[in-house]
Every structure is written in structure tokens, then in C-alpha cells.
PDB file of N, CA and C in Angstrom:
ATOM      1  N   UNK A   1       8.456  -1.422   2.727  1.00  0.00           N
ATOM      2  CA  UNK A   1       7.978  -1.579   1.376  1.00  0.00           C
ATOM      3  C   UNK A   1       8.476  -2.892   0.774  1.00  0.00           C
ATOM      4  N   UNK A   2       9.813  -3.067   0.942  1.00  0.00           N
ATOM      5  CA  UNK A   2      10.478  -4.769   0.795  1.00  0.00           C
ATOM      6  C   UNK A   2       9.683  -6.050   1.068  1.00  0.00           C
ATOM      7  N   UNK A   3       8.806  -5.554   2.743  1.00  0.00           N
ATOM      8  CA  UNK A   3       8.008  -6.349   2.871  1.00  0.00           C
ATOM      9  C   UNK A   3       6.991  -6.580   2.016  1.00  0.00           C
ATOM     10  N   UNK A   4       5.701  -5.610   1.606  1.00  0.00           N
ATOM     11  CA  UNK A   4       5.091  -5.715   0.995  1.00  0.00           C
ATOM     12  C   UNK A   4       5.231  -6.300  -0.332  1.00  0.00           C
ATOM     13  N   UNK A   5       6.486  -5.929  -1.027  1.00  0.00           N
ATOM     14  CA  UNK A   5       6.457  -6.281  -2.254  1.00  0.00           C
ATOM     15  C   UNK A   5       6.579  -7.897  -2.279  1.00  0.00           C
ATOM     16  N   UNK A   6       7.521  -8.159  -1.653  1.00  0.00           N
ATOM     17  CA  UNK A   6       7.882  -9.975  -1.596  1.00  0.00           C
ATOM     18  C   UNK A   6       6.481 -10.300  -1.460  1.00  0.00           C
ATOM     19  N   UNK A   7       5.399  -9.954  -0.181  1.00  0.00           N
ATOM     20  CA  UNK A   7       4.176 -10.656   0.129  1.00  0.00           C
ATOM     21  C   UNK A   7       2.954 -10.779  -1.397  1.00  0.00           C
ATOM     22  N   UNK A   8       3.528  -9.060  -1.982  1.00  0.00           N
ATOM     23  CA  UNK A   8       2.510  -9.381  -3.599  1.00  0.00           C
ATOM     24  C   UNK A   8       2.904 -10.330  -4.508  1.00  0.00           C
ATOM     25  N   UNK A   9       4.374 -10.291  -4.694  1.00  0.00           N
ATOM     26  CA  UNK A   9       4.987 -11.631  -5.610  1.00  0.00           C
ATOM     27  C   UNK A   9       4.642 -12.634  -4.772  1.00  0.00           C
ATOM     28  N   UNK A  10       4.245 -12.756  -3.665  1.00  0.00           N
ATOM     29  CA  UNK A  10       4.263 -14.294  -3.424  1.00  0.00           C
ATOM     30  C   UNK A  10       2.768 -14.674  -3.911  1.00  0.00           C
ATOM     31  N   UNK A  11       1.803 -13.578  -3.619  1.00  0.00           N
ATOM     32  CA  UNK A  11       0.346 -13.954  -4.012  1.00  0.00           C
ATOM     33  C   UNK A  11      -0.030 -13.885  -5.444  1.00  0.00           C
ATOM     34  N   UNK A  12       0.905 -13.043  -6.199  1.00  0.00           N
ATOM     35  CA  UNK A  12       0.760 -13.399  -7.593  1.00  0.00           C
ATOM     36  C   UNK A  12       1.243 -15.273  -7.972  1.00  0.00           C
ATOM     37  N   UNK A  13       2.429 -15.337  -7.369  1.00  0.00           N
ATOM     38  CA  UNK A  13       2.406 -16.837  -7.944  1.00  0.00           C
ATOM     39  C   UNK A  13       1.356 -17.441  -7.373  1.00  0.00           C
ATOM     40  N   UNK A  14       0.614 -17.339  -6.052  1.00  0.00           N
ATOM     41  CA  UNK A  14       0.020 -18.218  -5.927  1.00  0.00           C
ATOM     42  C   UNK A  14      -1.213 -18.721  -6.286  1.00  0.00           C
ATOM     43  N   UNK A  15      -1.391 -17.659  -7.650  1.00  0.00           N
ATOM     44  CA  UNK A  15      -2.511 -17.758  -7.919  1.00  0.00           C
ATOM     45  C   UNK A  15      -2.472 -17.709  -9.471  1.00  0.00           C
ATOM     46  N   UNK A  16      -1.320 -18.100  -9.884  1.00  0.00           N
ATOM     47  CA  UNK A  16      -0.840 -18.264 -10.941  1.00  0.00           C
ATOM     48  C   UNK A  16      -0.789 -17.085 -12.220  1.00  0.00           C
ATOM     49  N   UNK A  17      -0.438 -16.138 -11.535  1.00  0.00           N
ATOM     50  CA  UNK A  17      -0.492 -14.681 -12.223  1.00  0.00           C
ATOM     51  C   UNK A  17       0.942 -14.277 -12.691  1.00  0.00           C
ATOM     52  N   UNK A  18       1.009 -14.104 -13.920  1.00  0.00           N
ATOM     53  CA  UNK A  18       2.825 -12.912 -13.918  1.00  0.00           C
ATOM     54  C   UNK A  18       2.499 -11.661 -13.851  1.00  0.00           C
ATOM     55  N   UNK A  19       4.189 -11.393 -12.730  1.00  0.00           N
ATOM     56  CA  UNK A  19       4.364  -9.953 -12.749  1.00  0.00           C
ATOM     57  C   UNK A  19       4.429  -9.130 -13.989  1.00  0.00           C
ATOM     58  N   UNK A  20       3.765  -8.432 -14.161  1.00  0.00           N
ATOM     59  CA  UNK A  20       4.152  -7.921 -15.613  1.00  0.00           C
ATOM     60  C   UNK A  20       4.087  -6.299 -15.559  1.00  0.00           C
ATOM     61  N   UNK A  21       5.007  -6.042 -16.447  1.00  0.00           N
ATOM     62  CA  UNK A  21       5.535  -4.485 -16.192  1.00  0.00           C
ATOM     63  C   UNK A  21       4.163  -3.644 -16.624  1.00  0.00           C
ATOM     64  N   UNK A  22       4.382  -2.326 -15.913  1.00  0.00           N
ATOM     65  CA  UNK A  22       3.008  -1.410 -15.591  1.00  0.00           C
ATOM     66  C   UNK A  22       2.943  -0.732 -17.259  1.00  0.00           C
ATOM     67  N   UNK A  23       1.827  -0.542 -17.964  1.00  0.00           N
ATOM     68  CA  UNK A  23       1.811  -0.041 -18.919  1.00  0.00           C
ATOM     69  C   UNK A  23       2.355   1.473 -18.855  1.00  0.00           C
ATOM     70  N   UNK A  24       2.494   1.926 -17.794  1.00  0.00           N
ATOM     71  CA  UNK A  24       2.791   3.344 -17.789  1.00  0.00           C
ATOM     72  C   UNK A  24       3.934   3.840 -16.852  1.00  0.00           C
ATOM     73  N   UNK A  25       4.310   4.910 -16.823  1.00  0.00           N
ATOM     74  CA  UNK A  25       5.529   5.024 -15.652  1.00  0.00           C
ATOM     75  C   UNK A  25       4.532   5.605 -14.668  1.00  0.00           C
ATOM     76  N   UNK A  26       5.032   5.640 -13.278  1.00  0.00           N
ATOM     77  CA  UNK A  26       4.520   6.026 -11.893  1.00  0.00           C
ATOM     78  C   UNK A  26       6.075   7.050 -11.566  1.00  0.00           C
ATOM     79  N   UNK A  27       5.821   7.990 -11.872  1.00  0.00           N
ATOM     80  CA  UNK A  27       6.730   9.469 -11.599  1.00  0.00           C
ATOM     81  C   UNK A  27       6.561  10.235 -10.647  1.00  0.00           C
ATOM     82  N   UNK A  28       7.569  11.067  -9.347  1.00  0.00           N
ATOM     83  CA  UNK A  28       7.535  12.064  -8.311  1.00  0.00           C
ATOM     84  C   UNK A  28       8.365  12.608  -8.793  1.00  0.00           C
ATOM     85  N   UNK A  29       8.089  14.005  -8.437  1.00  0.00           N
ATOM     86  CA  UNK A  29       8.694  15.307  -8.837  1.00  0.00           C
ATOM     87  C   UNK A  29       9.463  15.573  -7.934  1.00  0.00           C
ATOM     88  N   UNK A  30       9.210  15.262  -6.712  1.00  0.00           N
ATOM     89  CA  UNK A  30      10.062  15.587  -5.194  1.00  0.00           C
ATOM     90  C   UNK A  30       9.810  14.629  -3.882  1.00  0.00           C
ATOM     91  N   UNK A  31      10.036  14.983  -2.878  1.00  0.00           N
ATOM     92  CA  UNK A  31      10.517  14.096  -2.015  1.00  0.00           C
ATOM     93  C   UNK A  31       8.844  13.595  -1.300  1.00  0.00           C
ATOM     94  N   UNK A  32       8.079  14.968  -1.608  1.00  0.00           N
ATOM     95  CA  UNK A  32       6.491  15.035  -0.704  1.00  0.00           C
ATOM     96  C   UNK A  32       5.772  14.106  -1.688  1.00  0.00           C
ATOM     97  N   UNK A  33       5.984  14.335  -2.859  1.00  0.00           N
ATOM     98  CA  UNK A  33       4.922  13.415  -3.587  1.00  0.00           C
ATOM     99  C   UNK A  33       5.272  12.111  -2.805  1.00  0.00           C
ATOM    100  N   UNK A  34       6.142  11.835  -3.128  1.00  0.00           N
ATOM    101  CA  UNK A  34       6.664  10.290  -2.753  1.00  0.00           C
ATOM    102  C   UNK A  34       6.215  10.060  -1.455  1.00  0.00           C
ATOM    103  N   UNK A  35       5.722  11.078  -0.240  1.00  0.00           N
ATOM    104  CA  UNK A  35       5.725  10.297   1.147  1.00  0.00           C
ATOM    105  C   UNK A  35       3.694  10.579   1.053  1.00  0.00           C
ATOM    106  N   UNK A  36       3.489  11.365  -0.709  1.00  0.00           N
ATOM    107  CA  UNK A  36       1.844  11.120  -0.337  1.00  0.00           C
ATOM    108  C   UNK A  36       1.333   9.695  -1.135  1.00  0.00           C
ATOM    109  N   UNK A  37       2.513   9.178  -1.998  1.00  0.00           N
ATOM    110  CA  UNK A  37       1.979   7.670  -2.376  1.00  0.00           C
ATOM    111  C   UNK A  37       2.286   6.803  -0.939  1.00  0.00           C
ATOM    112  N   UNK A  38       3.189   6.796  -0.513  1.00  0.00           N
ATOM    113  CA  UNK A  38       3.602   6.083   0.689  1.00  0.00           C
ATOM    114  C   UNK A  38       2.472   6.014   1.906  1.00  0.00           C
ATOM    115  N   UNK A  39       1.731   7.421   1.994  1.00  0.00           N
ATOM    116  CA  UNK A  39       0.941   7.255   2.440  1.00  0.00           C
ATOM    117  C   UNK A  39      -0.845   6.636   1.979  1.00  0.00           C
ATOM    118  N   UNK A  40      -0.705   6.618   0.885  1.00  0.00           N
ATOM    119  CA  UNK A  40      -2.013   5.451   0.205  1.00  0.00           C
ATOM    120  C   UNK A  40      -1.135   4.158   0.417  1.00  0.00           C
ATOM    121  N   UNK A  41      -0.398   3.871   0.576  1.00  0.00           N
ATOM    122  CA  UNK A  41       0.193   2.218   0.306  1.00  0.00           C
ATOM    123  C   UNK A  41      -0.116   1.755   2.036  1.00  0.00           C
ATOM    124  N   UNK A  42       0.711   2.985   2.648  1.00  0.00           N
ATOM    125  CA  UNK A  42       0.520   2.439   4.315  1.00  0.00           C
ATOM    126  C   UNK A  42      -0.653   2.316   5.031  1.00  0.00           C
ATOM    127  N   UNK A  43      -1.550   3.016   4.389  1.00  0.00           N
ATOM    128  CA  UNK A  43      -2.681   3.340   4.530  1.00  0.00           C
ATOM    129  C   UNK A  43      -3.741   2.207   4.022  1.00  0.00           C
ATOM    130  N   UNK A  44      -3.501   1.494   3.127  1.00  0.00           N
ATOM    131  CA  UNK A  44      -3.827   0.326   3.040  1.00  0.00           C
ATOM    132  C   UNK A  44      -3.622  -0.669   3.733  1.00  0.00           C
ATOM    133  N   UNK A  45      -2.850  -0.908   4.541  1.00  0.00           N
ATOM    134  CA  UNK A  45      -2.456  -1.389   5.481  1.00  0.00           C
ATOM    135  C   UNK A  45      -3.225  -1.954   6.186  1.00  0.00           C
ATOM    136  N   UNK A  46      -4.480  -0.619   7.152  1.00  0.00           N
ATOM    137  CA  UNK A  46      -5.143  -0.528   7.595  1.00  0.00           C
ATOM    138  C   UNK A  46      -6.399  -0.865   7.279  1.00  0.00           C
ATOM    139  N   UNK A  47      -6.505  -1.046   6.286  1.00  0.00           N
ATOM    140  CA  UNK A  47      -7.939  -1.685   5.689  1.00  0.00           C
ATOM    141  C   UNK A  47      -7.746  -3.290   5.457  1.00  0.00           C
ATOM    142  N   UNK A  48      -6.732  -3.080   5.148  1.00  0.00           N
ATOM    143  CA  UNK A  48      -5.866  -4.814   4.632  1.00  0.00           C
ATOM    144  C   UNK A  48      -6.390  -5.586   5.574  1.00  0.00           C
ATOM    145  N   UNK A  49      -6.011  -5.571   7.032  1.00  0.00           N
ATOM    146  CA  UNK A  49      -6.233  -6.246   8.099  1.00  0.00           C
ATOM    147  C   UNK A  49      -7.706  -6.552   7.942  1.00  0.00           C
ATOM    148  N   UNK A  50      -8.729  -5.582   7.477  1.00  0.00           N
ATOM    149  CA  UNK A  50     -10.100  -5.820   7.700  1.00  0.00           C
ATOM    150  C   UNK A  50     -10.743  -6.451   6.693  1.00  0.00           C
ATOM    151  N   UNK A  51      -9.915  -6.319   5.457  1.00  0.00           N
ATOM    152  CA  UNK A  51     -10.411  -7.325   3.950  1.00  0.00           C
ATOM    153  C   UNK A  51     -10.267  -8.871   4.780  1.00  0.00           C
ATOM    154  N   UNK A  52      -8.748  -9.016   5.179  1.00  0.00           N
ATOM    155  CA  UNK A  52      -7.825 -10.016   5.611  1.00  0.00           C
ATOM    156  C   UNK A  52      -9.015 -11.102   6.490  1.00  0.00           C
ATOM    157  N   UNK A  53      -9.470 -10.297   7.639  1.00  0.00           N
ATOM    158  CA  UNK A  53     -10.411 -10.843   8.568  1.00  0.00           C
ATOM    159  C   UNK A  53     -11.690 -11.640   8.090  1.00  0.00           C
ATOM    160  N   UNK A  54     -12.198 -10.543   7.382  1.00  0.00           N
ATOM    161  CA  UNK A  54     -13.970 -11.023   6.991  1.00  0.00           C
ATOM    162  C   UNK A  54     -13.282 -12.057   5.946  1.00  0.00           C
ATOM    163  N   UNK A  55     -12.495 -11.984   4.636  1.00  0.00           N
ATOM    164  CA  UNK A  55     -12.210 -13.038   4.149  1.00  0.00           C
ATOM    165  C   UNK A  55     -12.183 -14.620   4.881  1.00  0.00           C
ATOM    166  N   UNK A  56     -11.614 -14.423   5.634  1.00  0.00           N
ATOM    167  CA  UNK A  56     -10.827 -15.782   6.262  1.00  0.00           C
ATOM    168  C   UNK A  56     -12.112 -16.274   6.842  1.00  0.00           C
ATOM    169  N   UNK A  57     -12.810 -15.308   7.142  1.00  0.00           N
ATOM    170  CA  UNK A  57     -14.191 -15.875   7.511  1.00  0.00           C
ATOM    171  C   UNK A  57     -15.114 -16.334   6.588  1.00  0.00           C
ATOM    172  N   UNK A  58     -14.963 -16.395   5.246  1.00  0.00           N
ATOM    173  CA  UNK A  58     -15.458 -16.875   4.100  1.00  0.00           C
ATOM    174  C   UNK A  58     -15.391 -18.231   3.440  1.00  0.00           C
ATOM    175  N   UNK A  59     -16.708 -18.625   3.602  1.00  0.00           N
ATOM    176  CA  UNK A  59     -16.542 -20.302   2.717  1.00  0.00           C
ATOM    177  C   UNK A  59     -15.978 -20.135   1.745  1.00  0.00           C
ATOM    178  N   UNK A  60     -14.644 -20.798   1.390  1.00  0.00           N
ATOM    179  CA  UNK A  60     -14.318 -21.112  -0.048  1.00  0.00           C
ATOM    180  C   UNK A  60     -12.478 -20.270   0.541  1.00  0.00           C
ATOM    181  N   UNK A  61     -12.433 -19.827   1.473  1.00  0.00           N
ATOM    182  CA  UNK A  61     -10.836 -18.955   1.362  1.00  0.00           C
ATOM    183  C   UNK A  61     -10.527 -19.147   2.822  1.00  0.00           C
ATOM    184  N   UNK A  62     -11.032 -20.476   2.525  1.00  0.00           N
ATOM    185  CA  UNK A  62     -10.257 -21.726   3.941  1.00  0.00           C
ATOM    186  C   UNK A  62      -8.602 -21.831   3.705  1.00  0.00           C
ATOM    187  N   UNK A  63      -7.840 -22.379   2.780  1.00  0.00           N
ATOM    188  CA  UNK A  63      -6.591 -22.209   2.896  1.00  0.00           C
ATOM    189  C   UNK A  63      -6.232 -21.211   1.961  1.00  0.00           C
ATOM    190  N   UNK A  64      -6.804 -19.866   1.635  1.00  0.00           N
ATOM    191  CA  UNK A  64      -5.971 -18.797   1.247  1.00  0.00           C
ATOM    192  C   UNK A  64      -5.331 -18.086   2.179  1.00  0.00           C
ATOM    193  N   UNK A  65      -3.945 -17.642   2.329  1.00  0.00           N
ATOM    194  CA  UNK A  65      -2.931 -16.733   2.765  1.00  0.00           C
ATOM    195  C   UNK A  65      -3.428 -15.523   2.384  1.00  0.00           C
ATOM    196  N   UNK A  66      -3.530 -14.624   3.541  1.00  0.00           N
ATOM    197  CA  UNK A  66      -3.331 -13.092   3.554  1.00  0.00           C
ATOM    198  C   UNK A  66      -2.196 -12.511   3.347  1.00  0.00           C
ATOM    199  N   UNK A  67      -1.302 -13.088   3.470  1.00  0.00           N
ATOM    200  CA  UNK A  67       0.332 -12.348   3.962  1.00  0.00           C
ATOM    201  C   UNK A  67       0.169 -10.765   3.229  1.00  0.00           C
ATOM    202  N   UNK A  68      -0.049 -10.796   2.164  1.00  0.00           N
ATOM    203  CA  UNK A  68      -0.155  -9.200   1.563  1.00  0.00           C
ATOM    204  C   UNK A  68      -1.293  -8.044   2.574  1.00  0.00           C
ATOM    205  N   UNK A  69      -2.567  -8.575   2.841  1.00  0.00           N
ATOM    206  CA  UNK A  69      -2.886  -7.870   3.280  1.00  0.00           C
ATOM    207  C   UNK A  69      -2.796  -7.472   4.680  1.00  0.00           C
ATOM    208  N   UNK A  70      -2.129  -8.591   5.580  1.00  0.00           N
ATOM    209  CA  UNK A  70      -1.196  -8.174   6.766  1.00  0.00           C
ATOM    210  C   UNK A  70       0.145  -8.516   7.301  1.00  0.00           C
ATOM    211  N   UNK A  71       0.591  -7.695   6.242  1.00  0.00           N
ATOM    212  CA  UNK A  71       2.221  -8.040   6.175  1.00  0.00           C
ATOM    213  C   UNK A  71       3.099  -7.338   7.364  1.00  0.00           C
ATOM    214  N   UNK A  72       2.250  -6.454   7.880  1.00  0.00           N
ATOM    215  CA  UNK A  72       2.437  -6.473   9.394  1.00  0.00           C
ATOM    216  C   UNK A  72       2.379  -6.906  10.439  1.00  0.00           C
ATOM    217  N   UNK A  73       1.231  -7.531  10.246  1.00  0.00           N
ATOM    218  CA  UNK A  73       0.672  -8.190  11.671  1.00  0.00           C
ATOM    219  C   UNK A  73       0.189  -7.218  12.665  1.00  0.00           C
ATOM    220  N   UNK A  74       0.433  -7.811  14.002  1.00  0.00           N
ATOM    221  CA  UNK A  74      -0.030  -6.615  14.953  1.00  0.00           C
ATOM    222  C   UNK A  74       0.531  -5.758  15.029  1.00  0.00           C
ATOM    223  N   UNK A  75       1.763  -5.611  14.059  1.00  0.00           N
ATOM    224  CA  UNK A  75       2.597  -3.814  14.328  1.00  0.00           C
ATOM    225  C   UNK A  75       1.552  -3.104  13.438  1.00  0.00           C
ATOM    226  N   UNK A  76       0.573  -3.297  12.493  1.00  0.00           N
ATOM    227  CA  UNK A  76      -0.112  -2.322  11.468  1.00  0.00           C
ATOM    228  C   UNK A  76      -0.436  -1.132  12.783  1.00  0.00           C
ATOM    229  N   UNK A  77      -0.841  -1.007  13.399  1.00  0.00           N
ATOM    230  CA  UNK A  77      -1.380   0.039  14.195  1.00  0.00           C
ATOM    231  C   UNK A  77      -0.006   0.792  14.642  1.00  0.00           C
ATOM    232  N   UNK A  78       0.949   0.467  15.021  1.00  0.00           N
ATOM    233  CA  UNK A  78       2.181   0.896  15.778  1.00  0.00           C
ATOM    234  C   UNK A  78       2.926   1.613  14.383  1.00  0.00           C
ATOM    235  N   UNK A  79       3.092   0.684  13.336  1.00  0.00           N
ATOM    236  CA  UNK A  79       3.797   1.274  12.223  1.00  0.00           C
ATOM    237  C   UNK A  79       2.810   2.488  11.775  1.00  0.00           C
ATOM    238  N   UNK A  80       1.679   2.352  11.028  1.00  0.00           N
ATOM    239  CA  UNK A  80       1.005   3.356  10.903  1.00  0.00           C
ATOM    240  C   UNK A  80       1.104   4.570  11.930  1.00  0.00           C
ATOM    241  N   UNK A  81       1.149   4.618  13.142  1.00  0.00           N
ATOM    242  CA  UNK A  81       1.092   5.768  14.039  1.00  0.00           C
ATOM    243  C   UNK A  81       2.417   6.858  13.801  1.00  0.00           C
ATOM    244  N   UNK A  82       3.349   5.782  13.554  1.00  0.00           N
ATOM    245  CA  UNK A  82       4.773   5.970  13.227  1.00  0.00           C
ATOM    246  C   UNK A  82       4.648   6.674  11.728  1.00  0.00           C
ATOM    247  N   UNK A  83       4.609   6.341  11.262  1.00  0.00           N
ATOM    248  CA  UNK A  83       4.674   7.291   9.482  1.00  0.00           C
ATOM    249  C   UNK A  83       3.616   8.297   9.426  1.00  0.00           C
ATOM    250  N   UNK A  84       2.678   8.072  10.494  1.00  0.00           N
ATOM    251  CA  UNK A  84       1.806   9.302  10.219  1.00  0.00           C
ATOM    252  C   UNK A  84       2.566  10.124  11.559  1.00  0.00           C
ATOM    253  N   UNK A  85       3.323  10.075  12.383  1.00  0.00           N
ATOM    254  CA  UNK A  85       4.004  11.092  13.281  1.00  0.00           C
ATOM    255  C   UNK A  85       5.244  11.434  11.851  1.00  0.00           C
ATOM    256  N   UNK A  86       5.681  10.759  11.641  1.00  0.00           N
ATOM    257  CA  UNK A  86       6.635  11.365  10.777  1.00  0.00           C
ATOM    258  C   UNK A  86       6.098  12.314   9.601  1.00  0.00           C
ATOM    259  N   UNK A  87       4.848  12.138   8.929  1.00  0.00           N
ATOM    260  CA  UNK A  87       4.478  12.957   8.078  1.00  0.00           C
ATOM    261  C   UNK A  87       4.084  14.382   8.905  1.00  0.00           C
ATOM    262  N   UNK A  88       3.386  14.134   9.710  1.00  0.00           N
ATOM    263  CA  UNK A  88       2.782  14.729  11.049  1.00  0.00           C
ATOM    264  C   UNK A  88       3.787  16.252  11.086  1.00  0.00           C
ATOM    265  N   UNK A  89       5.293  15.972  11.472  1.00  0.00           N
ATOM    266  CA  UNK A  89       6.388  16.740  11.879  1.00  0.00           C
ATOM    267  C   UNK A  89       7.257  16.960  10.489  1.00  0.00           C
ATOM    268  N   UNK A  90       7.178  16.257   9.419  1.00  0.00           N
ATOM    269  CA  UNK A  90       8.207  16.609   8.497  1.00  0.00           C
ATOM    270  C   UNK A  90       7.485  17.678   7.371  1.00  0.00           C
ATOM    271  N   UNK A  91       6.510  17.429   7.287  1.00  0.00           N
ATOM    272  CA  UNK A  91       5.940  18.002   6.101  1.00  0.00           C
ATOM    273  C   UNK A  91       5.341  19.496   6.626  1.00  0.00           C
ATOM    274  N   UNK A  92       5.517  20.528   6.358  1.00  0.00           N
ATOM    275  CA  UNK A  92       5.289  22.138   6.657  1.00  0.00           C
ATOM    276  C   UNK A  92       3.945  22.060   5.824  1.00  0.00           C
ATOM    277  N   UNK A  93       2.977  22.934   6.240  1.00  0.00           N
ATOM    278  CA  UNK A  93       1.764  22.876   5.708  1.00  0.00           C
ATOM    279  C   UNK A  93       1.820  23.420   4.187  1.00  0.00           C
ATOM    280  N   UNK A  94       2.644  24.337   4.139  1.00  0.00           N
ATOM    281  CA  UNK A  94       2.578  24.968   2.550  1.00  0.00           C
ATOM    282  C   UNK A  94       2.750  23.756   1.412  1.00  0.00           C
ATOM    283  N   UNK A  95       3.474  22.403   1.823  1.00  0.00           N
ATOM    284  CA  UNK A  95       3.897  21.293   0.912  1.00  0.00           C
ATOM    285  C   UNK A  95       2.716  20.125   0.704  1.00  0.00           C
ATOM    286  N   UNK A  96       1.535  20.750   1.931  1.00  0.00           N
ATOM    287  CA  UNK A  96       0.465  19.732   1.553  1.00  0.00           C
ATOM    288  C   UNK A  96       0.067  19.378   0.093  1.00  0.00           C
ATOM    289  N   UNK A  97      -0.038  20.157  -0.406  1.00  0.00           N
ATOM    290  CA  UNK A  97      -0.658  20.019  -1.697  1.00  0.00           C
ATOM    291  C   UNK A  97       0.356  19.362  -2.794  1.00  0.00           C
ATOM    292  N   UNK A  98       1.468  19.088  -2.567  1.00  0.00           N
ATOM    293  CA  UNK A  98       2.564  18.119  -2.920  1.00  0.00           C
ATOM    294  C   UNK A  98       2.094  16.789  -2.663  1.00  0.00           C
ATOM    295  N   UNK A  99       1.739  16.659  -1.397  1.00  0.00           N
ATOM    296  CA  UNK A  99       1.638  15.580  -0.617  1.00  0.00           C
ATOM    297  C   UNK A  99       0.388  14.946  -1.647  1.00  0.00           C
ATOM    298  N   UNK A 100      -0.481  15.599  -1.915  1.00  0.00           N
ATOM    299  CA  UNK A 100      -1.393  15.222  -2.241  1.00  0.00           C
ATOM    300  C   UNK A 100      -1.240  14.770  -3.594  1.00  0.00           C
ATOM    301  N   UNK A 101      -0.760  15.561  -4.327  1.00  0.00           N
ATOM    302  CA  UNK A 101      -0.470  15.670  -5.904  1.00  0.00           C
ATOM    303  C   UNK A 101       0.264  13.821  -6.028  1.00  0.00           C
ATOM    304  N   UNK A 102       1.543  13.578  -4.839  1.00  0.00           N
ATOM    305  CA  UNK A 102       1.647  12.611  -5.068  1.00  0.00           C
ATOM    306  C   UNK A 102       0.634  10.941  -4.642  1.00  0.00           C
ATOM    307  N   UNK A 103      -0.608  11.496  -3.733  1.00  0.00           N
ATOM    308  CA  UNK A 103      -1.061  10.324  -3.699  1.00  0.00           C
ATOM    309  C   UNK A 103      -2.788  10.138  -4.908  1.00  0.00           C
ATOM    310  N   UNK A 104      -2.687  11.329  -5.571  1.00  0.00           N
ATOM    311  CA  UNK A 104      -3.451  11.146  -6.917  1.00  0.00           C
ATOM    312  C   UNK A 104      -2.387  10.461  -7.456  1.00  0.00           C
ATOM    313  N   UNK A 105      -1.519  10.992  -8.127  1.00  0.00           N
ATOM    314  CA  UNK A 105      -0.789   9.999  -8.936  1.00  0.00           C
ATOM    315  C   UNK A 105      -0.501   8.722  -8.759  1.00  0.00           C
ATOM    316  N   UNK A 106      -0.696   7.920  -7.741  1.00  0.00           N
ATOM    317  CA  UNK A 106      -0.806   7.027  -7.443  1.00  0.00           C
ATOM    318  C   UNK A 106      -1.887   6.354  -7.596  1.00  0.00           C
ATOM    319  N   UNK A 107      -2.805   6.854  -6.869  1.00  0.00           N
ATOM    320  CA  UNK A 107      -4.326   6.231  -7.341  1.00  0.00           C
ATOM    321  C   UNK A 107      -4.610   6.192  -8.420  1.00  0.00           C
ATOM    322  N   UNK A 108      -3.991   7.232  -9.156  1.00  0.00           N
ATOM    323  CA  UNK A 108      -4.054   6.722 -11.121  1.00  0.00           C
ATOM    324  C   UNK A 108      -3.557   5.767 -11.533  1.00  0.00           C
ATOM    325  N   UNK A 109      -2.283   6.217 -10.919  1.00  0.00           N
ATOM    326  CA  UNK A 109      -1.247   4.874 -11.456  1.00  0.00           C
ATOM    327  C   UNK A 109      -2.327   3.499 -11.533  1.00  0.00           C
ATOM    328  N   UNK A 110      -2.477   3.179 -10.330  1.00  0.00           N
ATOM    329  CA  UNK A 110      -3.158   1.771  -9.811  1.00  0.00           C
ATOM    330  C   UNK A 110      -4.796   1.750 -10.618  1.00  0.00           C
ATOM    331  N   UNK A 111      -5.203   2.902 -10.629  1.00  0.00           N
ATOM    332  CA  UNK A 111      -6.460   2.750 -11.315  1.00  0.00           C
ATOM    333  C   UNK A 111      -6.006   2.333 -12.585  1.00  0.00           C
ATOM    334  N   UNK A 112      -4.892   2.641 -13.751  1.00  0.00           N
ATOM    335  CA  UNK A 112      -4.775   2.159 -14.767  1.00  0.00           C
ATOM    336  C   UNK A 112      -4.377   0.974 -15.142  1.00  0.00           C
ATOM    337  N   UNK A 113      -3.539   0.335 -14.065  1.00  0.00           N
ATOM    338  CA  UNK A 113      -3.121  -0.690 -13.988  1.00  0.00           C
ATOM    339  C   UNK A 113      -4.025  -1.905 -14.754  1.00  0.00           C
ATOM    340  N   UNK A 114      -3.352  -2.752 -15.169  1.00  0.00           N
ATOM    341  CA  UNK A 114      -4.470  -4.090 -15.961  1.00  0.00           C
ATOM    342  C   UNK A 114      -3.917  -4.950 -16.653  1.00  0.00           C
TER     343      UNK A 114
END
């Protein structure tokens, strides 16, 4: 997550944007919410690479940096396999709906964002 964050501050400056604090708080109740935002963030990941690609293939985002959207590199597939084995084995089915609760709240979060 360290990673990611440095790679968004770096693309906010580079595009001459401030960080600026979220109008709202982003709150977990327990440990599952938190690994169902984790899983929309990692999970982006995976799409990242494919924004990342067709971009670069775009007139006009000749010298734009991806770093945010593959702040993995070629581990995105290896790391992803990895947090989804860990969700895979840690999470008991009765806590799904935790899981979930925390990756709505997230997608709100970010939907409100502005």
C-alpha cells in the first residue's frame, strides 16, 4: 500500500494537483471490512496494467508515467494470486458479508471523493 500511495503523490504533483484531505472519513468496523477495501484497491491493480497499456499507446501520453497504475510491474499477477490465497484461507464464509460491507464503503468513499 506504501507503494501505491508514494506512486499517487507522485502523479498528483505531476500534474500539478494538491493532495487534499477527503471531505469525509473512510471507517472499518473490523479487521474483514478492511481486507474487503484492500481487496478493491488490489484489485485495481489488475485493470491498472490494462488502462496503463492502451494509454501508452495513445497520441498525446507519449511521455506520461504510469507508475500508479503499475506499481507492480510484472509481480501484479503473482501479488494478486497471493492476497486472494490469503483472503481465500483467512476469511470463514459466515464473515463474507463483512468483507463486502467493507468494499462498498470504499467504493463510496471514492465515489464521493472531489
Amino acid at each position: 500500500m506504501k507503494e501505491r500511495s508514494f506512486h499517487l503523490l507522485k502523479r498528483l504533483t505531476s500534474l500539478s494537483l494538491k493532495n487534499q484531505t477527503a471531505s469525509h472519513d473512510l471507517e472499518f468496523d473490523n479487521e474483514h471490512e478492511a481486507l474487503g477495501a484492500m481487496y478493491v484497491i488490489e484489485g485495481s491493480t489488475l485493470g491498472g496494467n490494462v488502462i496503463a497499456k492502451q494509454l501508452s499507446k495513445t497520441e498525446g501520453f507519449d511521455e506520461v508515467t504510469f507508475n500508479f497504475f503499475g506499481c507492480y510491474q510484472e509481480n501484479t499477477g503473482p501479488m494478486w494470486k497471493n492476497f486472494k490465497e490469503v483472503l481465500d484461507t483467512e476469511v470463514a464464509e459466515e464473515n463474507y458479508s463483512k468483507v463486502l460491507s467493507g468494499a462498498k464503503k470504499l467504493y463510496t468513499f471514492l465515489l464521493n471523493v472531489n
